[in-house]
C-alpha atoms as a PDB file:
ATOM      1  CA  UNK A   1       7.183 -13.545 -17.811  1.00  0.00           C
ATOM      2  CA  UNK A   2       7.131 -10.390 -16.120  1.00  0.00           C
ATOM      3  CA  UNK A   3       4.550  -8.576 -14.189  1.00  0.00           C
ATOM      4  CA  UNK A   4       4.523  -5.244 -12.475  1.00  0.00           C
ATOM      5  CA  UNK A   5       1.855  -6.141  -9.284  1.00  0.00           C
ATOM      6  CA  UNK A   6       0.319  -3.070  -8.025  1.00  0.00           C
ATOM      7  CA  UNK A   7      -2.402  -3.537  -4.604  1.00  0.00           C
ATOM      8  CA  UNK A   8      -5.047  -1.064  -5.095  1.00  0.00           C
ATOM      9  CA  UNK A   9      -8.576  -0.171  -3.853  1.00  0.00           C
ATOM     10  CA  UNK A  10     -10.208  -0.183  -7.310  1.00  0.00           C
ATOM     11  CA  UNK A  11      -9.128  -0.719 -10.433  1.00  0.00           C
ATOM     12  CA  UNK A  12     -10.770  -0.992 -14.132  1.00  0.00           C
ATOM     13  CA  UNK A  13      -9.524  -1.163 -17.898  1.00  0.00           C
ATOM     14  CA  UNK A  14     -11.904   0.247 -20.764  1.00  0.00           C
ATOM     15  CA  UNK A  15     -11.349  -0.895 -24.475  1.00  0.00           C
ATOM     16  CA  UNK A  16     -13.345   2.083 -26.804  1.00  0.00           C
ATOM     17  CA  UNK A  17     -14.874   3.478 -23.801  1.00  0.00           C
ATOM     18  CA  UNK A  18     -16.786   0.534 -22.049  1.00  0.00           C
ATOM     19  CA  UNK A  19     -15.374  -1.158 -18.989  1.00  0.00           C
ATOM     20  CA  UNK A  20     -14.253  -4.578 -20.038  1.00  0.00           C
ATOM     21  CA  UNK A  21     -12.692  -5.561 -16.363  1.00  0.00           C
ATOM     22  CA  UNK A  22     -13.024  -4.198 -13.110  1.00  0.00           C
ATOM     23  CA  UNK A  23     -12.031  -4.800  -9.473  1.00  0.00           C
ATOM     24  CA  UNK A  24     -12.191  -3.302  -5.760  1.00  0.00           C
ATOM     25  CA  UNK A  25      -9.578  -4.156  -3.130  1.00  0.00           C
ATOM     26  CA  UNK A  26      -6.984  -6.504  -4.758  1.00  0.00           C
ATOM     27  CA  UNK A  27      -4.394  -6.485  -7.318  1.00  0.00           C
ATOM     28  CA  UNK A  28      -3.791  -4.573 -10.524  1.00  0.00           C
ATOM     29  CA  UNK A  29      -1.565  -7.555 -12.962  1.00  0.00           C
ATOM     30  CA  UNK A  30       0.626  -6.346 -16.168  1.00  0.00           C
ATOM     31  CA  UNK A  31       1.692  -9.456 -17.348  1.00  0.00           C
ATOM     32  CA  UNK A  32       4.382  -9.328 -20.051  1.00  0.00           C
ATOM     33  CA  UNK A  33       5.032 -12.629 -21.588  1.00  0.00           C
ATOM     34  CA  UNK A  34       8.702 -13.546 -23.274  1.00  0.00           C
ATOM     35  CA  UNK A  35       9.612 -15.540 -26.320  1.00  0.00           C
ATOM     36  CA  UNK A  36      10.730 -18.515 -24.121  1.00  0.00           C
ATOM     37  CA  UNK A  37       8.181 -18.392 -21.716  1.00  0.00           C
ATOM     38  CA  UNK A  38       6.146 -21.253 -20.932  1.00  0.00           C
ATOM     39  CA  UNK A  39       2.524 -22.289 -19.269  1.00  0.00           C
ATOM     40  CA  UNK A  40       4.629 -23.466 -16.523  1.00  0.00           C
ATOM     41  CA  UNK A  41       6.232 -19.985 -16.188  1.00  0.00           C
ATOM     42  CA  UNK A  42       2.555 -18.733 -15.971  1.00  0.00           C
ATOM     43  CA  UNK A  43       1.784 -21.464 -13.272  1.00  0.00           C
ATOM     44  CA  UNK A  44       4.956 -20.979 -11.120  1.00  0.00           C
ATOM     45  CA  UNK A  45       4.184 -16.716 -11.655  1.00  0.00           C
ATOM     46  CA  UNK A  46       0.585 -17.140 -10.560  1.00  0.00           C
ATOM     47  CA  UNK A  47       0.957 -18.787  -7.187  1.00  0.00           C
ATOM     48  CA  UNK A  48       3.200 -16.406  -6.575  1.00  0.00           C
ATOM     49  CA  UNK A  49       1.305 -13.968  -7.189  1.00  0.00           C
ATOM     50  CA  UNK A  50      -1.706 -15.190  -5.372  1.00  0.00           C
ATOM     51  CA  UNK A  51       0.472 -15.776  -2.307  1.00  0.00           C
ATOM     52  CA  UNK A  52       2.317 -12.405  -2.052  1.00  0.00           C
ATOM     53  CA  UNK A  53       1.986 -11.214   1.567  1.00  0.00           C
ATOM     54  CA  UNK A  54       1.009  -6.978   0.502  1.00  0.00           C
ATOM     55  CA  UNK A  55      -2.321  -7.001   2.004  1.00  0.00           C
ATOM     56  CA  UNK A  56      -2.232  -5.777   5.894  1.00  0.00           C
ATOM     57  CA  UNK A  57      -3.390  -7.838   9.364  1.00  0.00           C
ATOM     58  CA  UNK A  58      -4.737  -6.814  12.465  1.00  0.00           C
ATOM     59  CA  UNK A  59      -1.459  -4.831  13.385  1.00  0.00           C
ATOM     60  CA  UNK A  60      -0.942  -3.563  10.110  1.00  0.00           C
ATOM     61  CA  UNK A  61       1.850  -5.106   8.655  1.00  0.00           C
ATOM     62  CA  UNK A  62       1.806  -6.550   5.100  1.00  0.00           C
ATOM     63  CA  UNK A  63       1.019 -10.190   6.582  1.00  0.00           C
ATOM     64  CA  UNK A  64      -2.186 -11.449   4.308  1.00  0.00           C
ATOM     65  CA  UNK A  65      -2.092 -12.617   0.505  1.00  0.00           C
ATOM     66  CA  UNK A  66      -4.865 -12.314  -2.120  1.00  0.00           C
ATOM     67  CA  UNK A  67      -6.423 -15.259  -1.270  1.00  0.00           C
ATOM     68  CA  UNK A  68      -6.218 -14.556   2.761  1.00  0.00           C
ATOM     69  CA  UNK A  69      -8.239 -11.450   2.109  1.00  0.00           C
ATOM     70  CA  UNK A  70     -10.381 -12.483  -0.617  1.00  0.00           C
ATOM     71  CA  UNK A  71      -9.302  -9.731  -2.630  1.00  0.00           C
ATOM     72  CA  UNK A  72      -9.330  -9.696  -6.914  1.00  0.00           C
ATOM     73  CA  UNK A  73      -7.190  -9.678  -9.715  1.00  0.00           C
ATOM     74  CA  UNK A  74      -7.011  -7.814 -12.276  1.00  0.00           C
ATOM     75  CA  UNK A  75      -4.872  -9.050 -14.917  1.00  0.00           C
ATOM     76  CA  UNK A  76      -3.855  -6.484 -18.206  1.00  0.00           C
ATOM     77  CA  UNK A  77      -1.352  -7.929 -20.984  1.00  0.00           C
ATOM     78  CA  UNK A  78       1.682  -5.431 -21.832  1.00  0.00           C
ATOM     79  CA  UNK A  79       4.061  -6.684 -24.159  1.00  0.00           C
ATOM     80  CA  UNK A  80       6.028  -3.292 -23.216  1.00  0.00           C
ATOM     81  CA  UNK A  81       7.154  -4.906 -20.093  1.00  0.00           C
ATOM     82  CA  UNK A  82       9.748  -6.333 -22.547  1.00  0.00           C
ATOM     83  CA  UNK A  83      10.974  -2.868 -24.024  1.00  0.00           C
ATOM     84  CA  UNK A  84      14.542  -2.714 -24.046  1.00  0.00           C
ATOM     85  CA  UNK A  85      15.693   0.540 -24.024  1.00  0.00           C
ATOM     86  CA  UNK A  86      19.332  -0.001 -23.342  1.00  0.00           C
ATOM     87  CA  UNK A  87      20.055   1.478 -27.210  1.00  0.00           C
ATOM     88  CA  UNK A  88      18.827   4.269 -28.890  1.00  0.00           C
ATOM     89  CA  UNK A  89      15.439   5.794 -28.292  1.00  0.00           C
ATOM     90  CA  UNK A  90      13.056   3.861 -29.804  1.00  0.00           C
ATOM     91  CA  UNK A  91      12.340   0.570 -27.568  1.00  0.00           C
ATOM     92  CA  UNK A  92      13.160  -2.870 -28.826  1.00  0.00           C
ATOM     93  CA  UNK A  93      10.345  -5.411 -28.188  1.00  0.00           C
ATOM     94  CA  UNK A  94      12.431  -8.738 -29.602  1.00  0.00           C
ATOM     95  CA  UNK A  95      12.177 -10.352 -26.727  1.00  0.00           C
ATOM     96  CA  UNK A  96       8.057  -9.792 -26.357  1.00  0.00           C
ATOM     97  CA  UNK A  97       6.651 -13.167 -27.785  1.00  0.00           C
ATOM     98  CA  UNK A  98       4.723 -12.632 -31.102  1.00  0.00           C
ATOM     99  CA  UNK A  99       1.160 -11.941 -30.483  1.00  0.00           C
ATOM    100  CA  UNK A 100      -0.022 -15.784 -30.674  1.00  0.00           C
ATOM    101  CA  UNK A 101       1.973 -17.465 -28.631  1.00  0.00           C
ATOM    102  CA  UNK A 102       1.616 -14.820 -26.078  1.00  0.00           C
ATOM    103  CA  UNK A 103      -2.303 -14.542 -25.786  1.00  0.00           C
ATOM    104  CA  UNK A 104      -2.163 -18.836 -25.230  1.00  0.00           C
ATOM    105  CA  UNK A 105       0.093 -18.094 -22.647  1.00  0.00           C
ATOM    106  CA  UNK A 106      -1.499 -15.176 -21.013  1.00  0.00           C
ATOM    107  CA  UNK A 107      -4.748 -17.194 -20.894  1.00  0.00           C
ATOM    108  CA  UNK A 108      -2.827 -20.462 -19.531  1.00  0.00           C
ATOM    109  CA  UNK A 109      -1.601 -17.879 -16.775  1.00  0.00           C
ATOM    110  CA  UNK A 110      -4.973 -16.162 -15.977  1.00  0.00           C
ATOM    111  CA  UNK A 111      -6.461 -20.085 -15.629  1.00  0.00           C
ATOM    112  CA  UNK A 112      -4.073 -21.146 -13.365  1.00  0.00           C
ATOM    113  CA  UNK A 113      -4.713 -17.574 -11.246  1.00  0.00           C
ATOM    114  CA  UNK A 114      -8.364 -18.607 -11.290  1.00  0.00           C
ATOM    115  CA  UNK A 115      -7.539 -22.328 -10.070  1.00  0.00           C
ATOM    116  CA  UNK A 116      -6.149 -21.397  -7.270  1.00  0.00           C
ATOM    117  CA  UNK A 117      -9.155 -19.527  -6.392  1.00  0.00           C
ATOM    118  CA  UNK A 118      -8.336 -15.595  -7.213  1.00  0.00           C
ATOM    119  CA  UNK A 119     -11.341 -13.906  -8.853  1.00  0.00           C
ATOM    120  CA  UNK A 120      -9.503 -12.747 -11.917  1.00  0.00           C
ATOM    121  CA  UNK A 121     -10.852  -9.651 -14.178  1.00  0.00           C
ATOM    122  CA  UNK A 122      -8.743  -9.367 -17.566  1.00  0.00           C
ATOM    123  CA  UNK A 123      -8.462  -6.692 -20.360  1.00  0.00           C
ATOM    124  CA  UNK A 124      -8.426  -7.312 -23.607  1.00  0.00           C
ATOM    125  CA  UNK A 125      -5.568  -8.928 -25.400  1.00  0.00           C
ATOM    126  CA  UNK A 126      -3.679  -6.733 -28.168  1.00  0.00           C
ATOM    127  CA  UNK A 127      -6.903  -4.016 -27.818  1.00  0.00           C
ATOM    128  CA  UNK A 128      -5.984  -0.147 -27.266  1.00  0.00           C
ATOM    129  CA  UNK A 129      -7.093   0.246 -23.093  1.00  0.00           C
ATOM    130  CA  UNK A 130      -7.527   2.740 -20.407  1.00  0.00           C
ATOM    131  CA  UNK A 131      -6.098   1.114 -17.064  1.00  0.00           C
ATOM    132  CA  UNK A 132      -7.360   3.513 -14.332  1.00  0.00           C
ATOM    133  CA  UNK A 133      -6.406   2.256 -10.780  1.00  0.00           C
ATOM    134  CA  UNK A 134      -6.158   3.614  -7.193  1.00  0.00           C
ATOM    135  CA  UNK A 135      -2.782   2.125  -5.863  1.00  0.00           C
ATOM    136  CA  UNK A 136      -3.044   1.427  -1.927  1.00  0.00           C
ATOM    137  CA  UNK A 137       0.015   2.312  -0.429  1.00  0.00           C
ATOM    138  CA  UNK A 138       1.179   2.647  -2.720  1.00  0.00           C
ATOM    139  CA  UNK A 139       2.586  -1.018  -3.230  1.00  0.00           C
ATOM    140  CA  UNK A 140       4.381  -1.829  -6.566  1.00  0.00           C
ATOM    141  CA  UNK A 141       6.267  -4.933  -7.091  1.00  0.00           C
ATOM    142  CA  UNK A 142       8.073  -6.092 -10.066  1.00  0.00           C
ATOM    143  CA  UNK A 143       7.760 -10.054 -10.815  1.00  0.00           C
ATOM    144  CA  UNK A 144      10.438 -11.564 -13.578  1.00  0.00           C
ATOM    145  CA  UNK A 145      10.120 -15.120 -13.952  1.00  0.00           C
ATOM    146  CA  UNK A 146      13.833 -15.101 -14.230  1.00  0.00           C
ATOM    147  CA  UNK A 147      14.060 -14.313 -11.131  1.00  0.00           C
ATOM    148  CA  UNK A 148      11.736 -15.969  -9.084  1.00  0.00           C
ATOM    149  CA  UNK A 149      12.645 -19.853 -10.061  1.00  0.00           C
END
């Protein structure tokens, strides 16, 4: 899995117009999900997540997670985290997991967000959306489960 975490003030994803998620303070979630992914990937991925230190103390300094601050999450699939553009100029998505298997495992990841206690907004899986966010910071992170076990 792979997610690009963004900390923002607000965030919100429309599907034909109409807000389907929204969020203030808290974290903006594109979740990619790979062929061999796993719902353990999206277990191990979401307490990270929940426990990254972005959020600032008293003094200032990135020190507090999501669930230290209370913030939200708001969680958007994007298969096009898996692009691979290393050839040519038209992306290859072979390593994106078909659509099934990937909205089980997106949903196994946004429960196990939720059971640790984040209050988790989503999109909507394989729909056309509008992600409008205002990044704080701005603080971007890149997440690859390949990388973080």
């Amino acid at each position: 899995m792979r997610a690009v975490v963004q900390r923002v003030s607000r965030a919100e994803v429309r599907v034909e117009g109409r807000v389907v998620g929204e969020i203030g303070r808290g974290l903006l979630v594109l979740v990619g999900i790979a062929r061999e992914d796993t719902a353990e990937t999206g277990k191990v991925l979401a307490e990270k997540i929940a426990h990254l230190r972005v959020f600032d103390d008293e003094q200032g300094r990135m020190n507090r997670s999501l669930l230290e601050t209370g913030g939200a999450a708001l969680c958007v699939s994007q298969f096009t985290l898996y692009g691979d553009c290393r050839k040519g100029r038209r992306p290859s998505y072979d390593r994106a997991a078909p659509p099934e298997a990937a909205q089980a495992l997106y949903d196994s990841f946004v429960v196990s967000l939720r059971a640790l206690g984040v209050q988790v907004e989503t999109g909507e899986f394989r729909a056309l959306m509008e992600v409008e966010l205002v990044n704080d910071g701005p603080v971007t992170l890149l997440l690859d489960s390949e990388r973080i076990f």
